[in-house]
Protein backbone atom coordinates (compact mmCIF):
# COMPACT_ATOMS: atom_id res chain seq x y z
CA UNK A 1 -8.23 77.87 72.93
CA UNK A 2 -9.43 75.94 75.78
CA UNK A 3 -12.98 75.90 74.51
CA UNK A 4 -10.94 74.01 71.59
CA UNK A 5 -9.28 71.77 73.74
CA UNK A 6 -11.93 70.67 75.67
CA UNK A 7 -14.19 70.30 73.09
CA UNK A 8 -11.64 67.90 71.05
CA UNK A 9 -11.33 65.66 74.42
CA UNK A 10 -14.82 65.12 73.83
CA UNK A 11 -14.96 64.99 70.11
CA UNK A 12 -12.55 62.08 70.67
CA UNK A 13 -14.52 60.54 73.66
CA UNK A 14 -17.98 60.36 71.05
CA UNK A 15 -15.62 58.91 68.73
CA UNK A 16 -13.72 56.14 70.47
CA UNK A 17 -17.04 55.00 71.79
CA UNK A 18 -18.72 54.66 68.84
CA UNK A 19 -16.25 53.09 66.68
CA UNK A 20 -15.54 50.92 69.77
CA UNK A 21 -19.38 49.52 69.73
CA UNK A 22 -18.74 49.19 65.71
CA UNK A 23 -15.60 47.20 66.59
CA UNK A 24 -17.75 45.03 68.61
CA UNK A 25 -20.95 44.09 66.53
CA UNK A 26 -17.98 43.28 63.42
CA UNK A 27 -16.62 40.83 65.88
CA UNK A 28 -20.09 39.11 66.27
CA UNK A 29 -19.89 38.03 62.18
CA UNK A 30 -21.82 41.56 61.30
CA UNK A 31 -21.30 43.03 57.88
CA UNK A 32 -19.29 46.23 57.72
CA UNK A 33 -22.23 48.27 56.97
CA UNK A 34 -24.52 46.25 59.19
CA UNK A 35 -22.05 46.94 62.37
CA UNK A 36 -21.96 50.73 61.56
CA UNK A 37 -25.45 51.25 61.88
CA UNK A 38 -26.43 48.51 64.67
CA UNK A 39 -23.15 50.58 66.78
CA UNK A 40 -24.41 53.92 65.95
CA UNK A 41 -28.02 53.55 67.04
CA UNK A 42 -27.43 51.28 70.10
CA UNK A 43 -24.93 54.27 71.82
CA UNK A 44 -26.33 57.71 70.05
CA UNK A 45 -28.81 58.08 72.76
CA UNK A 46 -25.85 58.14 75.47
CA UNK A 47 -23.80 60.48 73.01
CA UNK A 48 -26.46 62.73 72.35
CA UNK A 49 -27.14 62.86 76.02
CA UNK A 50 -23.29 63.59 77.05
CA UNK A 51 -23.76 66.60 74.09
CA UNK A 52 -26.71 68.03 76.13
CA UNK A 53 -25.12 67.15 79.73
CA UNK A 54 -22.30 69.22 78.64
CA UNK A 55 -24.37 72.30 76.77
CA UNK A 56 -26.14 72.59 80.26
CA UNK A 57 -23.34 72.66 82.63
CA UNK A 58 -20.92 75.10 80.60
CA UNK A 59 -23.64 76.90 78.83
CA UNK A 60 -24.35 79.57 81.84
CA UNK A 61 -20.93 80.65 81.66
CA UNK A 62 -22.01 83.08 78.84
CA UNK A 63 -24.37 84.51 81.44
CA UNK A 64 -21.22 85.71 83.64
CA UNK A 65 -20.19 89.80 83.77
CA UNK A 66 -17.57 91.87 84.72
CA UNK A 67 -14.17 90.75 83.63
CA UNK A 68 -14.33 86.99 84.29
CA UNK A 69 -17.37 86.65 82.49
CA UNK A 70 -15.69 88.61 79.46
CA UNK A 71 -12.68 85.80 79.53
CA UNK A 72 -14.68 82.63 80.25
CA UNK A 73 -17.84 83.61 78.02
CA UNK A 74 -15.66 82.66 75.09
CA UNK A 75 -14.94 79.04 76.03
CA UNK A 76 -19.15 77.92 76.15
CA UNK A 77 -19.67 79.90 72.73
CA UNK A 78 -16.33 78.13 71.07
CA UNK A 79 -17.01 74.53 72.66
CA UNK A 80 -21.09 74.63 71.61
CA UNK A 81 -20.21 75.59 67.73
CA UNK A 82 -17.24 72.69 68.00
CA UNK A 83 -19.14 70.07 69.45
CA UNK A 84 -22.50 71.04 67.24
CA UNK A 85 -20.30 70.27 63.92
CA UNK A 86 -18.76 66.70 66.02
CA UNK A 87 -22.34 65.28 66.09
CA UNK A 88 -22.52 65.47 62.68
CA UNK A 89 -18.79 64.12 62.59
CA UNK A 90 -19.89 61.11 64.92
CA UNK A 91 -23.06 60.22 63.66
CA UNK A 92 -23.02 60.53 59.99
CA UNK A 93 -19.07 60.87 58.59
CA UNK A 94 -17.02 58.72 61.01
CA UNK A 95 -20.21 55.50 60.35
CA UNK A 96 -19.55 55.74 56.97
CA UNK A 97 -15.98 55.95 56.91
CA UNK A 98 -15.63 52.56 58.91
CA UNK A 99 -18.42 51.08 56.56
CA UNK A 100 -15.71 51.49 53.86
CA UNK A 101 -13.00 51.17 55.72
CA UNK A 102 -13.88 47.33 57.21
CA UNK A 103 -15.40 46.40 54.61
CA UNK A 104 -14.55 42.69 53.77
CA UNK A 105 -12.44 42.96 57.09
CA UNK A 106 -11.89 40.23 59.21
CA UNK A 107 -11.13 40.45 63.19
CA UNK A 108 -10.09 36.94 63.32
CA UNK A 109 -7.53 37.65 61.07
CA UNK A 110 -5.65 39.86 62.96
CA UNK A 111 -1.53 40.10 63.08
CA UNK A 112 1.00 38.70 65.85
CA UNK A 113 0.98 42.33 67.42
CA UNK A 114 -2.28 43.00 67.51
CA UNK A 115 -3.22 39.66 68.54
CA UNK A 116 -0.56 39.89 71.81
CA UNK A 117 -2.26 43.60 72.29
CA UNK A 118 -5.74 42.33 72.23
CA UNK A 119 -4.77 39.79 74.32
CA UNK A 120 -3.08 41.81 77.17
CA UNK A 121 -6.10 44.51 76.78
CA UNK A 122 -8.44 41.27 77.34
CA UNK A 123 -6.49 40.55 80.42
CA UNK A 124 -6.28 43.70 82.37
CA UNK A 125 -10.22 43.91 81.74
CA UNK A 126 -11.10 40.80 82.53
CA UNK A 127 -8.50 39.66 85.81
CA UNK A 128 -6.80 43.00 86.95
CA UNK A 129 -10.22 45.16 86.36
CA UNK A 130 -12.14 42.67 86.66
CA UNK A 131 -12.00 41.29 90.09
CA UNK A 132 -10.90 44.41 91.53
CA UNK A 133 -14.57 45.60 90.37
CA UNK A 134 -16.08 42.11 92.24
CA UNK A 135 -14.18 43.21 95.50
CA UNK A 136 -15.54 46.87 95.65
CA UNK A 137 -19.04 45.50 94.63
CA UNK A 138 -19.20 43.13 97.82
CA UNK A 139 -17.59 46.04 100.11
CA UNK A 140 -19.74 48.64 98.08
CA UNK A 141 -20.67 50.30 101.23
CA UNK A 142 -17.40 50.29 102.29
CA UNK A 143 -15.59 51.37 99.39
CA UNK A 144 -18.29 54.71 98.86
CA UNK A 145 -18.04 55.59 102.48
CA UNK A 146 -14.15 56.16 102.00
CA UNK A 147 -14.58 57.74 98.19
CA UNK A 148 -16.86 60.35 99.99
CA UNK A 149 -14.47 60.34 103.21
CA UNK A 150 -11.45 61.43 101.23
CA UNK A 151 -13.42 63.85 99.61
CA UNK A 152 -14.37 65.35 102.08
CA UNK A 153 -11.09 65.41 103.65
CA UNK A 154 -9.87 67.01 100.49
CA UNK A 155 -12.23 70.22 100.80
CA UNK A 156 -11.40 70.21 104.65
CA UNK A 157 -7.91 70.73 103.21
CA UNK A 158 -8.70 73.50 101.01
CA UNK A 159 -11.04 75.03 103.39
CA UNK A 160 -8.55 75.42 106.31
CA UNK A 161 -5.96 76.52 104.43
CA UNK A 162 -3.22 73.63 104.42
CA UNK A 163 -3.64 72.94 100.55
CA UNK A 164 -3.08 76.54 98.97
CA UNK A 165 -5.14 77.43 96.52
CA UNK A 166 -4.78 79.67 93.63
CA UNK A 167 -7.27 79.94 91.16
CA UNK A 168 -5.20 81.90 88.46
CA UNK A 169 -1.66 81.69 89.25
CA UNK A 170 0.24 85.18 88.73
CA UNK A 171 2.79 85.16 85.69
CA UNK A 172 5.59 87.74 85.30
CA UNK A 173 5.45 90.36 82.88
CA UNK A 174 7.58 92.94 81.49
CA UNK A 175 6.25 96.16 82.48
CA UNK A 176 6.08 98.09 86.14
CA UNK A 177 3.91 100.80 87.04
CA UNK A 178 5.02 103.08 90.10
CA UNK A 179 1.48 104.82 90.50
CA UNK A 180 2.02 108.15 93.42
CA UNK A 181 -0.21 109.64 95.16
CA UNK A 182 0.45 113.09 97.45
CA UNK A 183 -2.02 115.34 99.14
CA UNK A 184 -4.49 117.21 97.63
CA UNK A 185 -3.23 120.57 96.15
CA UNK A 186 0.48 119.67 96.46
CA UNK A 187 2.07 121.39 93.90
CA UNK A 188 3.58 120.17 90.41
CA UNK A 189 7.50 120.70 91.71
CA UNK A 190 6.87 118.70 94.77
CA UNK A 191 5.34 116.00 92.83
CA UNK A 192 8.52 116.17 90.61
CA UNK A 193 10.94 116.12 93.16
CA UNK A 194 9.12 112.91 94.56
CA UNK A 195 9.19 111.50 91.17
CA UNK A 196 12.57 112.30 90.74
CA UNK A 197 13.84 110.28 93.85
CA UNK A 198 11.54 107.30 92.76
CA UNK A 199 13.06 106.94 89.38
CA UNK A 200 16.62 107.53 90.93
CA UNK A 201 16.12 104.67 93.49
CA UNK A 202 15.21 102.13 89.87
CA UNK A 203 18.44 103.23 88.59
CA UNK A 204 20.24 101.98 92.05
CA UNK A 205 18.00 98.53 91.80
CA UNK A 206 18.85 98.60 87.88
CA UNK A 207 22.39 98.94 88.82
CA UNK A 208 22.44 96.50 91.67
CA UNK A 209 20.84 93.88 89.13
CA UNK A 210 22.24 94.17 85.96
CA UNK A 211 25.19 91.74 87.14
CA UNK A 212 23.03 88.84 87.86
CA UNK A 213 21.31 89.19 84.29
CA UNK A 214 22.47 87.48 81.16
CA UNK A 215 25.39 89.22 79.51
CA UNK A 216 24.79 91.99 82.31
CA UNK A 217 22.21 93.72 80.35
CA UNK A 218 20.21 96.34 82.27
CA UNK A 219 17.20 95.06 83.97
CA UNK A 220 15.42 98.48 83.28
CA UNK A 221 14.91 98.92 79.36
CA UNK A 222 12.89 102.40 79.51
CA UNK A 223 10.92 104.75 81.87
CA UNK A 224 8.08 107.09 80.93
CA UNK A 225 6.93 109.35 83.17
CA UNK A 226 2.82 110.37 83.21
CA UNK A 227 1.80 113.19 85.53
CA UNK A 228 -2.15 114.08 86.25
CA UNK A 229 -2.45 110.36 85.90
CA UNK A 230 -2.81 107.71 88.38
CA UNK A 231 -5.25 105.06 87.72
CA UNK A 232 -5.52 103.63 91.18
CA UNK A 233 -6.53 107.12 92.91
CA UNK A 234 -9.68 108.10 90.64
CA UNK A 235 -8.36 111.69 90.34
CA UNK A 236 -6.72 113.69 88.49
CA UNK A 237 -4.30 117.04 89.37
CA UNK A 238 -0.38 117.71 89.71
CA UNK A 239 -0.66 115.64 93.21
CA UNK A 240 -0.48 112.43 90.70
CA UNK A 241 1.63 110.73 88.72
CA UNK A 242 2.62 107.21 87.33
CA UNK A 243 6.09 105.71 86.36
CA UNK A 244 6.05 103.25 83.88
CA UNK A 245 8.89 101.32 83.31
CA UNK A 246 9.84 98.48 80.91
CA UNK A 247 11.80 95.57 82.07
CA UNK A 248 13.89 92.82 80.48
CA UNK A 249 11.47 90.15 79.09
CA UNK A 250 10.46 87.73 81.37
CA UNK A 251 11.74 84.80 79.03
CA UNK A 252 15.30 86.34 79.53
CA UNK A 253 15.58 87.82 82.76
CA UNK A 254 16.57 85.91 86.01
CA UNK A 255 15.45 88.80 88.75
CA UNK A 256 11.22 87.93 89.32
CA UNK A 257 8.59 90.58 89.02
CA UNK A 258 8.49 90.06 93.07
CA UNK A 259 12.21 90.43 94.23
CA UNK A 260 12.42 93.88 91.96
CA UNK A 261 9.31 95.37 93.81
CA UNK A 262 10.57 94.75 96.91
CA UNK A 263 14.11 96.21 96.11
CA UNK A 264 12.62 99.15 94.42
CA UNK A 265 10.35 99.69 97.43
CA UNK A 266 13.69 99.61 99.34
CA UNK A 267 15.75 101.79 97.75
CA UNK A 268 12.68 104.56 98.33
CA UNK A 269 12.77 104.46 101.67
CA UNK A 270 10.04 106.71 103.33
CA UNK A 271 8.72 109.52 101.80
CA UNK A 272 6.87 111.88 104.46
CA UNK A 273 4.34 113.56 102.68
CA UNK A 274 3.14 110.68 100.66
CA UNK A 275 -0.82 109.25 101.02
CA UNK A 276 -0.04 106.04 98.94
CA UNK A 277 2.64 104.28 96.16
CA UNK A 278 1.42 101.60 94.52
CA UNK A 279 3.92 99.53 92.91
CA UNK A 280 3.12 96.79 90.23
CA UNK A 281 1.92 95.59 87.40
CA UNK A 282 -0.57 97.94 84.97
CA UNK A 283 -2.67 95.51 84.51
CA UNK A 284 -4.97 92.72 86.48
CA UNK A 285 -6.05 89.74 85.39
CA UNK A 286 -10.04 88.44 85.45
CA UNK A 287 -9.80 87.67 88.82
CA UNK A 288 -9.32 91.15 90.12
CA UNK A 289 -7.28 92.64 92.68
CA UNK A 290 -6.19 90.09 95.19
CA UNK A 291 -7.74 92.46 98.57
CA UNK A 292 -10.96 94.28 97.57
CA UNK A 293 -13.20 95.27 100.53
CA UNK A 294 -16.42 97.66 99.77
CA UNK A 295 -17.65 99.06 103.20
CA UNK A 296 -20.91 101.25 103.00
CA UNK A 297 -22.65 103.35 105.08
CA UNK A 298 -23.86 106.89 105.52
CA UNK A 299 -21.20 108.11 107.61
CA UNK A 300 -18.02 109.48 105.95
CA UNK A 301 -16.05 110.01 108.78
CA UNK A 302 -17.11 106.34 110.22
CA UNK A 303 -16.49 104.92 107.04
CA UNK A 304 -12.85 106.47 106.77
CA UNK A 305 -12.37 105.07 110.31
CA UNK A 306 -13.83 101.50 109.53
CA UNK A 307 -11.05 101.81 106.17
CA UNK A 308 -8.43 102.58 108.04
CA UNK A 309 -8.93 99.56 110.66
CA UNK A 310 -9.15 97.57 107.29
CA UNK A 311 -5.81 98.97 105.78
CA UNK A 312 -4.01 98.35 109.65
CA UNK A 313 -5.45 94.55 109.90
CA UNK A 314 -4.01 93.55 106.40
CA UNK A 315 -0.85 95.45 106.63
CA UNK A 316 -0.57 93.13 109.35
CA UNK A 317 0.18 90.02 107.32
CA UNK A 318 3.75 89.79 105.79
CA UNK A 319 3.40 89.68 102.12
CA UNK A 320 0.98 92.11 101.68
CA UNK A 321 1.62 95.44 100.31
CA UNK A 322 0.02 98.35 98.00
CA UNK A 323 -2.75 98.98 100.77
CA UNK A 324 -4.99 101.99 100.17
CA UNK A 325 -8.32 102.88 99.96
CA UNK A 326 -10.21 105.56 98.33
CA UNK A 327 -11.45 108.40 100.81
CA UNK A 328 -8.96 110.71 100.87
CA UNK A 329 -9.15 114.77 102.29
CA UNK A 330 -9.57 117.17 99.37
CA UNK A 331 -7.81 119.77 99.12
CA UNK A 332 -8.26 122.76 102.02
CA UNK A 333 -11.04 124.93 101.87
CA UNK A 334 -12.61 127.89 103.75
CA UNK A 335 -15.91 127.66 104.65
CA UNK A 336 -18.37 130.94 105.74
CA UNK A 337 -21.33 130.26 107.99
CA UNK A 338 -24.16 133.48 107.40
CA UNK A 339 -23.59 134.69 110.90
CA UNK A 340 -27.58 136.06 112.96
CA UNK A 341 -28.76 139.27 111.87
CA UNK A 342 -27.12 139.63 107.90
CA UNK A 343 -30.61 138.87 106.35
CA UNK A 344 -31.65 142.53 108.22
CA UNK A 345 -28.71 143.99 106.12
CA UNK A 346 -29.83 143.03 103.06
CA UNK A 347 -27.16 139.63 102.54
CA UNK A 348 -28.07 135.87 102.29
CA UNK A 349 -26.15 133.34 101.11
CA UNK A 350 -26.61 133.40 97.80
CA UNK A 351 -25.93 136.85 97.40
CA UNK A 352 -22.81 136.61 99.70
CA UNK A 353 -21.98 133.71 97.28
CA UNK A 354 -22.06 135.63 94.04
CA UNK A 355 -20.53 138.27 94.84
CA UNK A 356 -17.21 136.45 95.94
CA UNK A 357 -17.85 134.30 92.93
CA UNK A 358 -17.81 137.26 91.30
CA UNK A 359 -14.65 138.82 92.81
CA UNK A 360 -12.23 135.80 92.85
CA UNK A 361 -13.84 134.02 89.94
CA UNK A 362 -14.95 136.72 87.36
CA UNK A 363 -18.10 137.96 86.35
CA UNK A 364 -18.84 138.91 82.24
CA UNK A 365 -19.76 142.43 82.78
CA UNK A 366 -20.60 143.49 79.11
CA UNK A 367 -20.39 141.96 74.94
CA UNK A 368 -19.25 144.14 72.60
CA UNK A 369 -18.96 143.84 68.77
CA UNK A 370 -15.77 144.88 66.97
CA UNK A 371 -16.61 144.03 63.32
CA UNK A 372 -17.09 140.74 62.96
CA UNK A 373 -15.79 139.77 65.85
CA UNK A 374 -17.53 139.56 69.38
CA UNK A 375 -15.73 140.16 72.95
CA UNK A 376 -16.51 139.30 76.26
CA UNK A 377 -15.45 142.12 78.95
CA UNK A 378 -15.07 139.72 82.47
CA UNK A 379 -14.30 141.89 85.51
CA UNK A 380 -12.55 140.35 88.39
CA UNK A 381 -10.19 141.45 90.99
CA UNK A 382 -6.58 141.99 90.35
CA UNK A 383 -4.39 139.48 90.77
CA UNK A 384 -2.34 141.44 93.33
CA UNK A 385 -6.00 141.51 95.08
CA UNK A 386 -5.99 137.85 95.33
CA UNK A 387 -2.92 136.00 95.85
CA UNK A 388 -3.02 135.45 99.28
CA UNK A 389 -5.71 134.29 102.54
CA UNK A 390 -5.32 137.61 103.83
CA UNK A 391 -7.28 139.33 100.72
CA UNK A 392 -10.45 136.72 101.52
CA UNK A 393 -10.40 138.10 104.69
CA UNK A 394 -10.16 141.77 104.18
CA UNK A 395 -13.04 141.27 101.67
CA UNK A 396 -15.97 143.27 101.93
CA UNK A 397 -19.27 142.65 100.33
CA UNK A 398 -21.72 145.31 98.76
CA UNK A 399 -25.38 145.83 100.36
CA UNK A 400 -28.28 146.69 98.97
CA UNK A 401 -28.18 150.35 99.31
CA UNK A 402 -24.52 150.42 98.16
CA UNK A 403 -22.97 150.34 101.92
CA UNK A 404 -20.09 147.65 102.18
CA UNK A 405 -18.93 145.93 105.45
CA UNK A 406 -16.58 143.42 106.12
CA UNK A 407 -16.98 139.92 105.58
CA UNK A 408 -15.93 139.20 109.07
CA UNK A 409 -19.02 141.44 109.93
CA UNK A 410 -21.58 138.84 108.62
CA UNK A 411 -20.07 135.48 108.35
CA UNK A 412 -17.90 133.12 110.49
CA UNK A 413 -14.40 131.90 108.45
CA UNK A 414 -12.97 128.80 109.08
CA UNK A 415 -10.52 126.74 107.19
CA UNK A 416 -10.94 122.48 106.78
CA UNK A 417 -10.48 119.95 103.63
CA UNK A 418 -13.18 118.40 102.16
CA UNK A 419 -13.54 114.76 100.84
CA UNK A 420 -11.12 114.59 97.63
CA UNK A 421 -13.77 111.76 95.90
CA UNK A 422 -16.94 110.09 97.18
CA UNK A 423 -17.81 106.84 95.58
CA UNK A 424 -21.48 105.79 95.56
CA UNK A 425 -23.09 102.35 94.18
CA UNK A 426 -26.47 101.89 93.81
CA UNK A 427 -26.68 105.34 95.38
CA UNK A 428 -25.01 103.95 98.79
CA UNK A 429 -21.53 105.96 99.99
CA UNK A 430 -19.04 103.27 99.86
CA UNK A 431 -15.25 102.91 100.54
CA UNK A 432 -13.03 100.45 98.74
CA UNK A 433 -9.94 98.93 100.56
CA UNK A 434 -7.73 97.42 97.71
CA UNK A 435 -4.28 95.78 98.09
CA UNK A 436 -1.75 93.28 96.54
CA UNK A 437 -0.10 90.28 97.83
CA UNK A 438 3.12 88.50 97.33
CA UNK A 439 1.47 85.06 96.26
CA UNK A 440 4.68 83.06 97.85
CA UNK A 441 3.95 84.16 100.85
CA UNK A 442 0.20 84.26 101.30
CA UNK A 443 -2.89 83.36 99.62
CA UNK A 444 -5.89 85.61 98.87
CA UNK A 445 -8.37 82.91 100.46
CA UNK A 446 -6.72 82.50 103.13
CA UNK A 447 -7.24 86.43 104.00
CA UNK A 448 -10.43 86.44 102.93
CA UNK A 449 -11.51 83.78 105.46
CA UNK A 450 -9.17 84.88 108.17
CA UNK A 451 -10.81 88.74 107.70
CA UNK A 452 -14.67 87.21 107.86
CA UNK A 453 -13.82 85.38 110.93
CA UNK A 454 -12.15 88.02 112.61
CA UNK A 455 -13.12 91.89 111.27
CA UNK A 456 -16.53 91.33 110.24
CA UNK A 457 -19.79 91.17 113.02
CA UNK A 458 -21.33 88.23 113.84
C-alpha cells in the first residue's frame, strides 16, 4: 500500500507537468495535436530522468534482510511495476487524450471563473513568488547559509535527544503474552503453582478494570495456558511456560496495552524463585526488540558477568522493563574427575562412563524373536537402585578381572550446574541482553547512545 501511494504521488507529478507544458504551447496559438507532441518531447527527458532518479534510490531496498527487509522489500517491487505502466500512461495515453480533448479549444475563451483563477494564479507567481525569489537570489549566500544552518540544527536536535524520535511508533493490540521462566529442573507443580498466582493476579487487574470499560465488560476475554513453551528463553522443559491472554479490542477498550502491564506486573508482586517474566505483546514488529545487545567473547563466566552489568545499567532507566539475557545455569550436575592411579586398575574414562551409562541409563543386553515379532531385553538398575544421590555414590564399577570397588575409590564427585544454552554466531560464544521499553517514557535511541557513551570502551 505505500508502494501504491507513493507511486500515484508521482504518477500525478509526471502528469501535471506534462499536461501543464501542453497547456502552455496551446496558449502560444499551437494546434491541439501540435501542443501534445511539442509538450511531450520538450519535458520527457526530465520525466524519464525523475523515473530513473527514483528506481535508483528505492531500488536497494529489495536488497535489505532480516525482518525489515521482508516489510520494506515490497514497497520498491510494487512502486517499479506502478510507475513502469505510468510512463506509458504519461507519454503515450494522457498526449493523446488532450489531443482530443482540446481540440478546436480556445484559452482565450475562457469563463469568468477561470479567468479570476488564472488571474490570481498569475499573481501569486509573478508578485508574491516572484519577488520573494529576486530577494533570496541577491542574499543567495545568505539565504543557503541559514537553509543549511537550520538543518543542521534540526539533526543536532535529533541527535541529542530533545526531538524524540520513533521510527515505528508502537500500536496497541489485543493479545498479552506472560512468558515464565524458573530454574533449570524445577519441577512441573512448581511451575503450576507460579502459573497459578500469575493468572490469579489478571483476574484482580481484570476485576479492578472492568468498571472503567464500556458497559463494564471484562477487560480479559480468554486465557490459554502453554507449558514447555516460552519463546523468549530458547528452551524447552516443565521450568517454562507462557500465558496468553486475549484482551478487549483495542478499538473498544479505554485501559492501554501499557497501564495493564504495569498493573498486572503489580498485582504479582515478587516471586522468589523466578530467573525472568516477560510480559507483553507475542509479537514484534520489523524493527525488533527495542534493547538488543550481543556481547561475545570466549569466556562464559566473563560474558555472564559483562550481561549482568548490561541488565543492572538498563534496569536503571525508569520505563524499562522485561530485562533478561540468555546464559542461564543448567540444571545441576555431578561431575567425576578419573582420580591418579585407576588406569593401573584397569578403568579410564570411557569405561567408567559406560558402565554408569549403562547402570542409570540402560544397556540392550540381548534381541529375541517371538514369532513375528522382535524384542529388545534392556537391563538397567532398579528403580529403587536409583532414586536418590546416595545410590551414585554407593556405586561401584566392575574391573577387568571381575573385582568391583567403589566409585569413590577412583574418581573425585562433585556437584555444579552447567550452562542451560550457549549461543554461538559465526562460531563466536555470544550473549544477548534483550529488553522492552515503555515508549512514553523513554526512547530506544536515546539508550542506545547513552549506553555507547557510557558502557562501551573507548
Amino acid at each position: 500500500m505505500v508502494g501504491m501511494l507513493l507511486a500515484l504521488g508521482l504518477l500525478m507529478d509526471d502528469g501535471i507537468v506534462i499536461a501543464e507544458n501542453i497547456a502552455s504551447h496551446l496558449a502560444l496559438g499551437k494546434g491541439a495535436m501540435e501542443a501534445a507532441v511539442c509538450g511531450v518531447n520538450e519535458v520527457k527527458a526530465g520525466v524519464f530522468s525523475s523515473f530513473l532518479t527514483t528506481i535508483c534510490i528505492l531500488g536497494p531496498l529489495v536488497t535489505i534482510g532480516g525482518d525489515i527487509g521482508a516489510v520494506l522489500k515490497v514497497i520498491p517491487v510494487i512502486l517499479i511495476l506502478v510507475m513502469s505502466v505510468s510512463l506509458v500512461e504519461a507519454f503515450a495515453i494522457l498526449p493523446a487524450h488532450l489531443g482530443h480533448a482540446l481540440h478546436g479549444a480556445d484559452p482565450k475563451q475562457a469563463g469568468r471563473f477561470r479567468r479570476a483563477f488564472d488571474a490570481g494564479i498569475e499573481w501569486t507567481r509573478e508578485t508574491l513568488f516572484g519577488r520573494t525569489l529576486d530577494v533570496l537570489l541577491a542574499w543567495r549566500y545568505l539565504w543557503l547559509g541559514a537553509v543549511l544552518g537550520l538543518f543542521f540544527v534540526s539533526l543536532g536536535l535529533v541527535a541529542g535527544g530533545i526531538i524524540k524520535f520513533q521510527a515505528f511508533p508502537d500500536l496497541d493490540g489485543d493479545v498479552l503474552s506472560a512468558r515464565l521462566l524458573l530454574p533449570a529442573g524445577t519441577p512441573l507443580e512448581r511451575t503450576e503453582t507460579v502459573v497459578l498466582g500469575i493468572t490469579d493476579a489478571l483476574d484482580r487487574v481484570n476485576a479492578a478494570m472492568a468498571s472503567k470499560e464500556p458497559d463494564g465488560r471484562d477487560l480479559v476475554r480468554s486465557v490459554a495456558v502453554e507449558f514447555n513453551t516460552n519463546s523468549d528463553a530458547f528452551e524447552n522443559g516443565p521450568h517454562v511456560a507462557t500465558v496468553n491472554v486475549d484482551l478487549l479490542s483495542a478499538e473498544i477498550r479505554s485501559a492501554r496495552l501499557d497501564d495493564v502491564i504495569e498493573a498486572w506486573r503489580r498485582e504479582i508482586g515478587v516471586i522468589p524463585d523466578l530467573v525472568a517474566l516477560s510480559i507483553s505483546e507475542p509479537g514484534f514488529g520489523p524493527s525488533g526488540r527495542p534493547i538488543e545487545v550481543r556481547l561475545c567473547g570466549r569466556d562464559l563466566s566473563t560474558l555472564e558477568k559483562a550481561a549482568t552489568n548490561v541488565v543492572t545499567w538498563f534496569g536503571g532507566f525508569n520505563g524499562v522493563r522485561n530485562l533478561t539475557h540468555d546464559l542461564r545455569p543448567g540444571k545441576p550436575e555431578m561431575r567425576f574427575r578419573v582420580r591418579e592411579g585407576a588406569l593401573g586398575l584397569g578403568l579410564d574414562a570411557a569405561s567408567m562412563a559406560g558402565q554408569l551409562r549403562a547402570a542409570f541409563g540402560g544397556v540392550t543386553a540381548n534381541e529375541i524373536q517371538v514369532g513375528p515379532e522382535s524384542y529388545e531385553i534392556d537391563v538397567r538398575l532398579s528403580q529403587a537402585e536409583q532414586d536418590s544421590v546416595a545410590d551414585l555414590e554407593y556405586f561401584r564399577f566392575t574391573l577387568p578381572n571381575g573385582d568391583q570397588v567403589p566409585i569413590g575409590a577412583v574418581a573425585d564427585i562433585h556437584t555444579a550446574r552447567g550452562w542451560a544454552r550457549i549461543a554461538r554466531v559465526n562460531g563466536i560464544r555470544t550473549v544477548t541482553v534483550r529488553g522492552d521499553i515503555d515508549p512514553r517514557v523513554t526512547k530506544a535511541n536515546a539508550l542506545t547512545r547513552a549506553f555507547k557513551q557510557e558502557m562501551l570502551p573507548r
